[in-house]
C-alpha atoms as a PDB file:
ATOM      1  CA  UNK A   1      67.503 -17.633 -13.289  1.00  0.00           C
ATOM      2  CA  UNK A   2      64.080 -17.894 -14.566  1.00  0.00           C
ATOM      3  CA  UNK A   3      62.970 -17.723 -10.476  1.00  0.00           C
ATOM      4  CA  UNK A   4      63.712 -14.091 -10.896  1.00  0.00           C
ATOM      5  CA  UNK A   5      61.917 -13.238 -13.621  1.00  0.00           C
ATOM      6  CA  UNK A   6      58.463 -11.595 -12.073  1.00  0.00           C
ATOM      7  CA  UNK A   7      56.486 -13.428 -14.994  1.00  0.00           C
ATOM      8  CA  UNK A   8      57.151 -16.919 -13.625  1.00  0.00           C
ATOM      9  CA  UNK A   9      56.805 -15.762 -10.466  1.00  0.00           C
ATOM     10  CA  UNK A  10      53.550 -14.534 -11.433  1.00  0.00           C
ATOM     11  CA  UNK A  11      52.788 -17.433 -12.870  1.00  0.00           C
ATOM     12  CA  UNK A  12      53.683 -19.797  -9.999  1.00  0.00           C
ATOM     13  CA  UNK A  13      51.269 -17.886  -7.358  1.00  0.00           C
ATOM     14  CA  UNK A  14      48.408 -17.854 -10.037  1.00  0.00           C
ATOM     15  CA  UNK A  15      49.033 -21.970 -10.282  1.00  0.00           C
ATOM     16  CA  UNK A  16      49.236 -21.848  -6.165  1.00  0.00           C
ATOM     17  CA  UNK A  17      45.961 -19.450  -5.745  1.00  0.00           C
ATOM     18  CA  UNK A  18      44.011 -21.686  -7.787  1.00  0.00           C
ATOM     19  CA  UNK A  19      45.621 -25.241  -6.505  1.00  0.00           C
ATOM     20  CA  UNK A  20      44.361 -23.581  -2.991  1.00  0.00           C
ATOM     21  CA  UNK A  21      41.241 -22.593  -4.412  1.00  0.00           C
ATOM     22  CA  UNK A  22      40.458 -26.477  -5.878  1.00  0.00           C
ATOM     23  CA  UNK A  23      41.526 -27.947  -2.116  1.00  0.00           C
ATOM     24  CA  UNK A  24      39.830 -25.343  -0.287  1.00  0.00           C
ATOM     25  CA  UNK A  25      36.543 -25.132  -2.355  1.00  0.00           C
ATOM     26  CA  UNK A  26      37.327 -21.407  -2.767  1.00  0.00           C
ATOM     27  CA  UNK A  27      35.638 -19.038  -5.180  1.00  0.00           C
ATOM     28  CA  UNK A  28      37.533 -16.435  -6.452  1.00  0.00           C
ATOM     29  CA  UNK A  29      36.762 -12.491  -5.069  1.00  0.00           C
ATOM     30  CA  UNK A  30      34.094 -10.681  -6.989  1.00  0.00           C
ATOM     31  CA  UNK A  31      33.916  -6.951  -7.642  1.00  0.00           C
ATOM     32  CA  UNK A  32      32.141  -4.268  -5.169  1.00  0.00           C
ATOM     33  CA  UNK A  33      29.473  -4.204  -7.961  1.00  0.00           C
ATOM     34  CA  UNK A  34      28.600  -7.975  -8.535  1.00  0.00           C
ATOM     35  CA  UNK A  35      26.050  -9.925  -6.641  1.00  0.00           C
ATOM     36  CA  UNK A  36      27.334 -11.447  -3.498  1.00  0.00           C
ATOM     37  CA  UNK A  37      27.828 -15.357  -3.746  1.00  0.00           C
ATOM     38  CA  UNK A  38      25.313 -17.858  -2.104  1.00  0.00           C
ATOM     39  CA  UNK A  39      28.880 -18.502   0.210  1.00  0.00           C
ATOM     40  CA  UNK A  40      28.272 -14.747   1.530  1.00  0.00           C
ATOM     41  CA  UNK A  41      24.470 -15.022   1.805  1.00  0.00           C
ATOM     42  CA  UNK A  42      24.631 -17.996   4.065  1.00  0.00           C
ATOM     43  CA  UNK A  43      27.278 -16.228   6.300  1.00  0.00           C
ATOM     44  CA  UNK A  44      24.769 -13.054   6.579  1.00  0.00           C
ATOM     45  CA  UNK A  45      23.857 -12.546   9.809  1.00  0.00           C
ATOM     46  CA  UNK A  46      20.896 -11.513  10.886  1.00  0.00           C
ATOM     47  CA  UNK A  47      21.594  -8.243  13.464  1.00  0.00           C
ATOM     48  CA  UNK A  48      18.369  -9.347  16.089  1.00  0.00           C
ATOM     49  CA  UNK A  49      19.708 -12.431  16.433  1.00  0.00           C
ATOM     50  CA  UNK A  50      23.631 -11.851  17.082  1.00  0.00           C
ATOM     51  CA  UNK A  51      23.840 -11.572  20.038  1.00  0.00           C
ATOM     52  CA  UNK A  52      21.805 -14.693  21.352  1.00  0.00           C
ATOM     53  CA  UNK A  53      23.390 -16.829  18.274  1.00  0.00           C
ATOM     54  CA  UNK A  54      26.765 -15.778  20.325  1.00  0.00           C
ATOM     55  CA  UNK A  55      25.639 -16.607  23.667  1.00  0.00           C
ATOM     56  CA  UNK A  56      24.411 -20.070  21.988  1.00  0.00           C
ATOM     57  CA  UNK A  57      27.764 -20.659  21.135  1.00  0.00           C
ATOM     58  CA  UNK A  58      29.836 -19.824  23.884  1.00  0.00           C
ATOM     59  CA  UNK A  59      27.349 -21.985  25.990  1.00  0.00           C
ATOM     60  CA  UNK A  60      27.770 -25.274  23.937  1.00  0.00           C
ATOM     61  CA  UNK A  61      30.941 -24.697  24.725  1.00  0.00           C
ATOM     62  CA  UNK A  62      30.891 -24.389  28.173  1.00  0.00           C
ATOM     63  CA  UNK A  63      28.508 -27.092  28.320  1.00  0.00           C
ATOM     64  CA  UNK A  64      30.750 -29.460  26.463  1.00  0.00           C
ATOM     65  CA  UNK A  65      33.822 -28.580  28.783  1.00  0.00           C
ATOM     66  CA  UNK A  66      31.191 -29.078  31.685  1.00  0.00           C
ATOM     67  CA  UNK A  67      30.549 -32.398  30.380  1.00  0.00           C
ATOM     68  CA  UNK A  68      34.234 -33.300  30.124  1.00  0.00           C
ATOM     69  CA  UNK A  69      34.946 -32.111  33.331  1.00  0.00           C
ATOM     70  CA  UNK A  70      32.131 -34.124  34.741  1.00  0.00           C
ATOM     71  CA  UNK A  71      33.648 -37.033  33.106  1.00  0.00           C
ATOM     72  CA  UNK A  72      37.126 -36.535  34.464  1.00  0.00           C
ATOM     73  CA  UNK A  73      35.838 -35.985  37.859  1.00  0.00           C
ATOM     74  CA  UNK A  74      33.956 -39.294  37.662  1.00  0.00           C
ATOM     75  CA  UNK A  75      36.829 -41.328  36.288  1.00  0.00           C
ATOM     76  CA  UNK A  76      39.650 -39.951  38.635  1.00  0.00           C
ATOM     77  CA  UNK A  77      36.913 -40.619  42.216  1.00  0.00           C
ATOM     78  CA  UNK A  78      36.142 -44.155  40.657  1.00  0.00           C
ATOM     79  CA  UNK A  79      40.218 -44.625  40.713  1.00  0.00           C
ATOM     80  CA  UNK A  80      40.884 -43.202  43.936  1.00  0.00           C
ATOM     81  CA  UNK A  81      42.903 -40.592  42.791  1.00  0.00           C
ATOM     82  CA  UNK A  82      41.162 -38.133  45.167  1.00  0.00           C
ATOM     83  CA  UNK A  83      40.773 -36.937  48.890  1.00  0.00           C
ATOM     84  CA  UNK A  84      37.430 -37.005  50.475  1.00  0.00           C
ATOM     85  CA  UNK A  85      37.556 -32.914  50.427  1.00  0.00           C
ATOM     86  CA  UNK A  86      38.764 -32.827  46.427  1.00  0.00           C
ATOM     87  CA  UNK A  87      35.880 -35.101  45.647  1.00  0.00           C
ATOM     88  CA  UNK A  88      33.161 -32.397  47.778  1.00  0.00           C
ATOM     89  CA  UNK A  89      35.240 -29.438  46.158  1.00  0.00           C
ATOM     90  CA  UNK A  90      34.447 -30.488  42.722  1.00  0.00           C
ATOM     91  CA  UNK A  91      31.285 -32.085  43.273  1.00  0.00           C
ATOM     92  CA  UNK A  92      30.325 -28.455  44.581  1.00  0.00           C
ATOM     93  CA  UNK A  93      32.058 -26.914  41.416  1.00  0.00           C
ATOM     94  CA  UNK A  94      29.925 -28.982  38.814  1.00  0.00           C
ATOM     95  CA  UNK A  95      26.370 -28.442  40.571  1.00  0.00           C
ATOM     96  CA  UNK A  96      27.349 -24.518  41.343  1.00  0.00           C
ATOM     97  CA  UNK A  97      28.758 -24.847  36.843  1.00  0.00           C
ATOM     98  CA  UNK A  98      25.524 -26.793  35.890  1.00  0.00           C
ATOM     99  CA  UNK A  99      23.257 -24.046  38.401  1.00  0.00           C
ATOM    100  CA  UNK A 100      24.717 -21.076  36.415  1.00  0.00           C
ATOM    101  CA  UNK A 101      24.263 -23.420  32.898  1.00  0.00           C
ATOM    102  CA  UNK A 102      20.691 -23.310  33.865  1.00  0.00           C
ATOM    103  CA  UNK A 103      20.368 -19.900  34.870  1.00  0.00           C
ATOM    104  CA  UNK A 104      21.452 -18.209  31.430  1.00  0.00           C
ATOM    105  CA  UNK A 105      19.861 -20.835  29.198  1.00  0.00           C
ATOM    106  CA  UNK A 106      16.896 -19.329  30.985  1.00  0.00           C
ATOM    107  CA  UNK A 107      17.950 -15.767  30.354  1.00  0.00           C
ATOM    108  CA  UNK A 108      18.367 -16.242  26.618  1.00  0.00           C
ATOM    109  CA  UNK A 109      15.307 -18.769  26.447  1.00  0.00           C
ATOM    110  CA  UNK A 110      17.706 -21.793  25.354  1.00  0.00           C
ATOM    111  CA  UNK A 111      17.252 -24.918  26.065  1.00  0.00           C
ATOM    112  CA  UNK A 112      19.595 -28.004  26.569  1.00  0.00           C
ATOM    113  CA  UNK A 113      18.550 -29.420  22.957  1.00  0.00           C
ATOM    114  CA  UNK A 114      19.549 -25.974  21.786  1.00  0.00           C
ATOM    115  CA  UNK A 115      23.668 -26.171  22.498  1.00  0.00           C
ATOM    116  CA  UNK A 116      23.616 -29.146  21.084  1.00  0.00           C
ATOM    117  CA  UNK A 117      24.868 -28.788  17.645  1.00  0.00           C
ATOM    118  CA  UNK A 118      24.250 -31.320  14.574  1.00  0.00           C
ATOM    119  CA  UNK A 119      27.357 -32.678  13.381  1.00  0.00           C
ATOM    120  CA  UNK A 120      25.977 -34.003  10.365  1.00  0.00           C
ATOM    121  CA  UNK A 121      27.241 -37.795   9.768  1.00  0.00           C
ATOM    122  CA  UNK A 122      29.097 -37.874  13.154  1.00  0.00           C
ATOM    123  CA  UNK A 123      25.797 -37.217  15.225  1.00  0.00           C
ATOM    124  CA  UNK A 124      25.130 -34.726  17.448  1.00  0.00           C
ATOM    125  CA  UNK A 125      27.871 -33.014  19.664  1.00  0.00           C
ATOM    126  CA  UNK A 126      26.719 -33.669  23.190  1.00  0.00           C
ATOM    127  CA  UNK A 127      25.610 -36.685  24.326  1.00  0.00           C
ATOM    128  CA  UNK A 128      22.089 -37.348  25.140  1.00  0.00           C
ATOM    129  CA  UNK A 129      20.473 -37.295  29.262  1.00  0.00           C
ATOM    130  CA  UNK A 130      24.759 -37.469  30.103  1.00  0.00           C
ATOM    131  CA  UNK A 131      25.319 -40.522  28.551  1.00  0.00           C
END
């Protein structure tokens, strides 16, 4: 069969690599010795900024999940779905969550406007003063 034959199999992961590399946007890998793309100089981090980049991060998404959870909480009192000492247990969870939120946006001098990312054409990713 001509499946065996290491030539057309060859041949069919070239045409696969670069079908992938159309869909994807990919550029192909450059030798050690060639200037890095502008693809790797955007994704160059800069090391003094790491770690609060990170912690930027991991707090949109905290906040986000907050925000949901707030949300869920809000729907399920408004449709009774809760006991009187659920709907204090939770309400005490989300201040004591949004406390904490405050607390290390502080610590890594973020602020609210910060975590929220720009999603380009879809708007921003949290909504604005909880709406």
């Amino acid at each position: 069969m001509a499946e065996d034959d290491p030539a057309v199999r060859s041949a069919a992961a070239e045409e696969v690599a670069r079908a992938a590399a159309r869909a994807f946007g990919l550029s192909p890998a450059q030798p050690d010795d060639s200037r890095p793309s502008t693809t790797a100089q955007r994704l160059h981090t800069d090391p003094d900024t790491v770690e609060r980049d990170l912690i930027k991060l991991v707090l949109t998404i905290v906040e986000l999940l907050r925000q949901l959870m707030e949300r869920t909480a809000i729907h399920r009192v408004d449709q009774g779905d809760l006991s009187e000492p659920q709907e204090e247990r939770i309400g005490m969870t989300l201040m004591i969550l949004n406390e904490r939120m405050t607390e290390l946006c502080d610590r890594y001098d973020l602020t609210m406007d910060d975590l929220n990312l720009d999603l380009g054409p879809l708007g921003t990713l949290l909504p604005h003063d909880g709406a």
